[in-house]
N, C-alpha and C. Protein backbone atom coordinates (compact mmCIF):
# COMPACT_ATOMS: atom_id res chain seq x y z
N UNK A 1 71.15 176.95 87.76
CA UNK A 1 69.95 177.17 86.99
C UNK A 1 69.22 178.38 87.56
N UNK A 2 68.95 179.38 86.50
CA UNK A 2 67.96 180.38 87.19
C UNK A 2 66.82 180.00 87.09
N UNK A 3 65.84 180.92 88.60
CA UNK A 3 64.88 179.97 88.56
C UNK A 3 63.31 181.56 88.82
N UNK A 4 63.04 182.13 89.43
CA UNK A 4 62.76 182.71 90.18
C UNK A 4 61.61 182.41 90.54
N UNK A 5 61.52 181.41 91.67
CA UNK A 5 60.51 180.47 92.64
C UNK A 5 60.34 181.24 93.58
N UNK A 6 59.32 182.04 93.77
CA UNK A 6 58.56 182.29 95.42
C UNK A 6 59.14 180.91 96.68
N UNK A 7 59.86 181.77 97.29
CA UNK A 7 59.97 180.89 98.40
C UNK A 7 59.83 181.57 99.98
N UNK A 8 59.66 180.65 101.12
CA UNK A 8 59.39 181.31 102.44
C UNK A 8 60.69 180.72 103.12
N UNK A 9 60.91 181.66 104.05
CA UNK A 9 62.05 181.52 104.74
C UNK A 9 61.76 181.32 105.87
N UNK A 10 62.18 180.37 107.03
CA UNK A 10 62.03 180.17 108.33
C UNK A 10 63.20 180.11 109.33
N UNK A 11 63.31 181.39 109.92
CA UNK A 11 64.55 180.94 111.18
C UNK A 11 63.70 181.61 112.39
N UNK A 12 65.13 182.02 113.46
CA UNK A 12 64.77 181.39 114.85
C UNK A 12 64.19 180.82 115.47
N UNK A 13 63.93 180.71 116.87
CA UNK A 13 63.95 179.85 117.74
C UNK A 13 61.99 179.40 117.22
N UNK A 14 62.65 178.05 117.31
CA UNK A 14 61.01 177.81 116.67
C UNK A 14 60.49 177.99 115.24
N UNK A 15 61.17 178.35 114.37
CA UNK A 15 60.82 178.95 113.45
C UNK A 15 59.93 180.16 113.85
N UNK A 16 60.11 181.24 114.70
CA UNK A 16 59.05 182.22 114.89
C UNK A 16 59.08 183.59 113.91
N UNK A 17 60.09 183.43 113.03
CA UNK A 17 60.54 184.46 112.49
C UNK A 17 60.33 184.14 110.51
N UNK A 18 59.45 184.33 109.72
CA UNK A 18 59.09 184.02 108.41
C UNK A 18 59.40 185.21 107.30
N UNK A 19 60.18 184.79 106.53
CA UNK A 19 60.34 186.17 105.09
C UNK A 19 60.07 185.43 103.95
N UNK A 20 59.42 186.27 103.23
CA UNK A 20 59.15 185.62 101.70
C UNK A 20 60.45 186.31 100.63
N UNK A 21 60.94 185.54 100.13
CA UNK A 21 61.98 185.69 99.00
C UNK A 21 61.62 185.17 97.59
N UNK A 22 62.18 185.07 96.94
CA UNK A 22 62.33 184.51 95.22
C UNK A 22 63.86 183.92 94.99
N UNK A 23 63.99 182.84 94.53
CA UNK A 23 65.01 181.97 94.79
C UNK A 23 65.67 182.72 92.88
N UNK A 24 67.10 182.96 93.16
CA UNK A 24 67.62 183.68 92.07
C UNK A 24 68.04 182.38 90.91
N UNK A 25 68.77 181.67 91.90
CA UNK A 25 69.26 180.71 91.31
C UNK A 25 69.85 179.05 92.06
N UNK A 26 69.67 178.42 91.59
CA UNK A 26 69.68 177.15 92.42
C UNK A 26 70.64 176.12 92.34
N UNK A 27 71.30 174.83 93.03
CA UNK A 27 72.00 174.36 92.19
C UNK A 27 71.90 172.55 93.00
N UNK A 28 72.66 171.64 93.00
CA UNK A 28 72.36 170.68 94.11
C UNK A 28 72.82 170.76 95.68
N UNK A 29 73.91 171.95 95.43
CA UNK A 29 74.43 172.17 97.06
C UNK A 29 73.56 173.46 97.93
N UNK A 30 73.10 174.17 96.92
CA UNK A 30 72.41 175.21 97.50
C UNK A 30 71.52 176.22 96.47
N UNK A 31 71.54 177.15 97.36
CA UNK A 31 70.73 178.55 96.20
C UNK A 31 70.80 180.16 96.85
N UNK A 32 71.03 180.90 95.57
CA UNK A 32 71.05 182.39 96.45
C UNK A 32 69.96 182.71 96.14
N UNK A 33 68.86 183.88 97.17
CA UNK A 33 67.37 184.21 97.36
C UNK A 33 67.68 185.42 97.52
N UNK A 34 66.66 186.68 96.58
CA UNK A 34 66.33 187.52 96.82
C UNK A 34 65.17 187.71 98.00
N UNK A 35 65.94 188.89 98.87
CA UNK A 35 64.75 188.73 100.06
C UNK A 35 65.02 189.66 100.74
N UNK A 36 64.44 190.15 101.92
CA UNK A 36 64.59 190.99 103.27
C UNK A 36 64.55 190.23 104.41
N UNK A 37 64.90 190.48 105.61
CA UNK A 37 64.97 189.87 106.81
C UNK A 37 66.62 189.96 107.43
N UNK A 38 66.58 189.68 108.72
CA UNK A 38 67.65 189.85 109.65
C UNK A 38 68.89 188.51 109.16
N UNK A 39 69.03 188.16 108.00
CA UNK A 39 70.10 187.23 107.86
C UNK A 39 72.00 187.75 108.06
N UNK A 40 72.11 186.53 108.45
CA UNK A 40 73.59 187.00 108.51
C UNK A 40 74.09 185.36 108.72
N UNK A 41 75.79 185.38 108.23
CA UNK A 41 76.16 184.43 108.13
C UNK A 41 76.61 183.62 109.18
N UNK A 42 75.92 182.23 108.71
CA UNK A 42 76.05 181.44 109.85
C UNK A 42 74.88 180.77 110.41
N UNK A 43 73.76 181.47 109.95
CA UNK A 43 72.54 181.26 110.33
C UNK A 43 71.73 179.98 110.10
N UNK A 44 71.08 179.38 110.45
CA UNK A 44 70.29 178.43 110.04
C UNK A 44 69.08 178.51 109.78
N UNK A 45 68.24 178.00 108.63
CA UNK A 45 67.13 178.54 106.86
C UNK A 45 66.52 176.89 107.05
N UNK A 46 65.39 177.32 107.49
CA UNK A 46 64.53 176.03 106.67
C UNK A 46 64.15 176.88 105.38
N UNK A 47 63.71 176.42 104.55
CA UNK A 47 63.43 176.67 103.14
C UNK A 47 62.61 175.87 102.77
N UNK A 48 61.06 176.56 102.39
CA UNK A 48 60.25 175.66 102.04
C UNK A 48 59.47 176.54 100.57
N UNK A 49 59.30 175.71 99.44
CA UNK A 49 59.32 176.31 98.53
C UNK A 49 57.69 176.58 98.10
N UNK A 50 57.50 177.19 97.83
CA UNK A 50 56.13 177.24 97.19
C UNK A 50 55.50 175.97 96.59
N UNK A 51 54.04 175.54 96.92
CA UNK A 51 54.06 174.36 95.97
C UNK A 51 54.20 173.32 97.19
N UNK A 52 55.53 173.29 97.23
CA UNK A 52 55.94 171.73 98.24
C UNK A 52 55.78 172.19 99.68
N UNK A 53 54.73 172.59 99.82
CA UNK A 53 55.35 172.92 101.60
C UNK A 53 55.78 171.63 102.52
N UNK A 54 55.67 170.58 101.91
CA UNK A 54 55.99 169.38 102.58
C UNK A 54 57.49 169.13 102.40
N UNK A 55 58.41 169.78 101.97
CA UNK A 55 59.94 169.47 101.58
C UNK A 55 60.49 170.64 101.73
N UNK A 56 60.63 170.73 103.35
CA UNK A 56 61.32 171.46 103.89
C UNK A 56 62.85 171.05 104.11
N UNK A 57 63.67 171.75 103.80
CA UNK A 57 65.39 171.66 103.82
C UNK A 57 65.76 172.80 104.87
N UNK A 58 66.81 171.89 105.80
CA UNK A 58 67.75 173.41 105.92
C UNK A 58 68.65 173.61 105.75
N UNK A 59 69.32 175.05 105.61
CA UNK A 59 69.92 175.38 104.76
C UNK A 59 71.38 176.45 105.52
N UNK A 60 71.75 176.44 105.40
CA UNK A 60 72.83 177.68 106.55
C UNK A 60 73.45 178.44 105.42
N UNK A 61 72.89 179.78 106.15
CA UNK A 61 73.57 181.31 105.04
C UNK A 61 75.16 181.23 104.92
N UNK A 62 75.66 181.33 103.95
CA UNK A 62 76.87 181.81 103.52
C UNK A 62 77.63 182.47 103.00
N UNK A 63 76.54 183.50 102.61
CA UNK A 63 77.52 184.87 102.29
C UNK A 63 75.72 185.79 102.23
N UNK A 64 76.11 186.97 102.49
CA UNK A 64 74.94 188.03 102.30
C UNK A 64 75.53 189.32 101.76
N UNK A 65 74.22 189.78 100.94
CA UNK A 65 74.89 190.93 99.94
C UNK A 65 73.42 191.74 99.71
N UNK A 66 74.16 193.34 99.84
CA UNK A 66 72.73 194.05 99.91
C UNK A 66 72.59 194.47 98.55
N UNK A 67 71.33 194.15 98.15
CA UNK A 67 70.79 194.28 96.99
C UNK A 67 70.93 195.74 96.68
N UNK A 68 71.59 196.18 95.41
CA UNK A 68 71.41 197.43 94.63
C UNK A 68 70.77 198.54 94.60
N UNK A 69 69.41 197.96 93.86
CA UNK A 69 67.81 198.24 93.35
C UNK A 69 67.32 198.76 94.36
N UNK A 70 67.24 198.13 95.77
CA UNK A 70 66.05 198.02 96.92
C UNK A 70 66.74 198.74 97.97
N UNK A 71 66.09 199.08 98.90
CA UNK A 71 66.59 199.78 99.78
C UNK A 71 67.02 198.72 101.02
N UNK A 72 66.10 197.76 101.44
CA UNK A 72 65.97 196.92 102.28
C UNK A 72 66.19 195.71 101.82
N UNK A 73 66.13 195.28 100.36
CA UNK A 73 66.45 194.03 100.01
C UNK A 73 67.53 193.41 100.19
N UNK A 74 67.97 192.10 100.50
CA UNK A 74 69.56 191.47 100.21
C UNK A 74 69.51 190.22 99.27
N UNK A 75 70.30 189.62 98.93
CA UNK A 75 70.48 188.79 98.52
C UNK A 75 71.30 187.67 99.40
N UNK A 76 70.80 186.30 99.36
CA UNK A 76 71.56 185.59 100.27
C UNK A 76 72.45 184.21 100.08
N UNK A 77 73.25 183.97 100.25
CA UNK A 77 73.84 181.97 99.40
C UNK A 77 73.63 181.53 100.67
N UNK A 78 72.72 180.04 100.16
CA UNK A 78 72.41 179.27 101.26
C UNK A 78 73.11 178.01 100.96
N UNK A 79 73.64 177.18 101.74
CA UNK A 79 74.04 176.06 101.41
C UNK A 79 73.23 174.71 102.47
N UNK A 80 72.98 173.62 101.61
CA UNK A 80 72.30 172.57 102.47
C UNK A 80 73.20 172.70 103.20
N UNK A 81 72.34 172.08 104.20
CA UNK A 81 73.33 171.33 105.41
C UNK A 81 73.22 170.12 105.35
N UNK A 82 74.96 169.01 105.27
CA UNK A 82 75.08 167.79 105.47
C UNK A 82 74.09 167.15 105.93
């Protein structure tokens, strides 16, 4: 389902590290996010969506792809984690 939901991104240690994205498209196993930040695969994504900040998921990157359009943008597939 496309969606394009403002969402915030949270990794490292602590969550000390925050990017705001827009969720492209979504599905029950995961979702790819337009965004910027240091991702790479393998990583581990809390994901907390606009709205719900109380339903936080995490999520581990699985593929990254640099956006077209943007100079700095990527695009990212996140998949829940079990």
């Amino acid at each position: 389902m496309r969606v394009g939901m403002p969402v915030r991104l949270r990794l490292g240690m602590l969550d000390s590290v925050e990017e705001k994205g827009a969720i492209v498209d979504i599905s029950e196993r995961g979702m790819s996010v337009h965004c910027h930040g240091p991702f790479r695969v393998g990583m581990k994504v809390r994901v907390i969506l606009e709205g719900a900040s109380d339903d936080v998921k995490v999520y581990h990157v699985v593929w990254v792809r640099k956006a077209e359009s943007s100079g700095q943008a990527l695009y990212i597939g996140l998949e829940l984690k079990p």
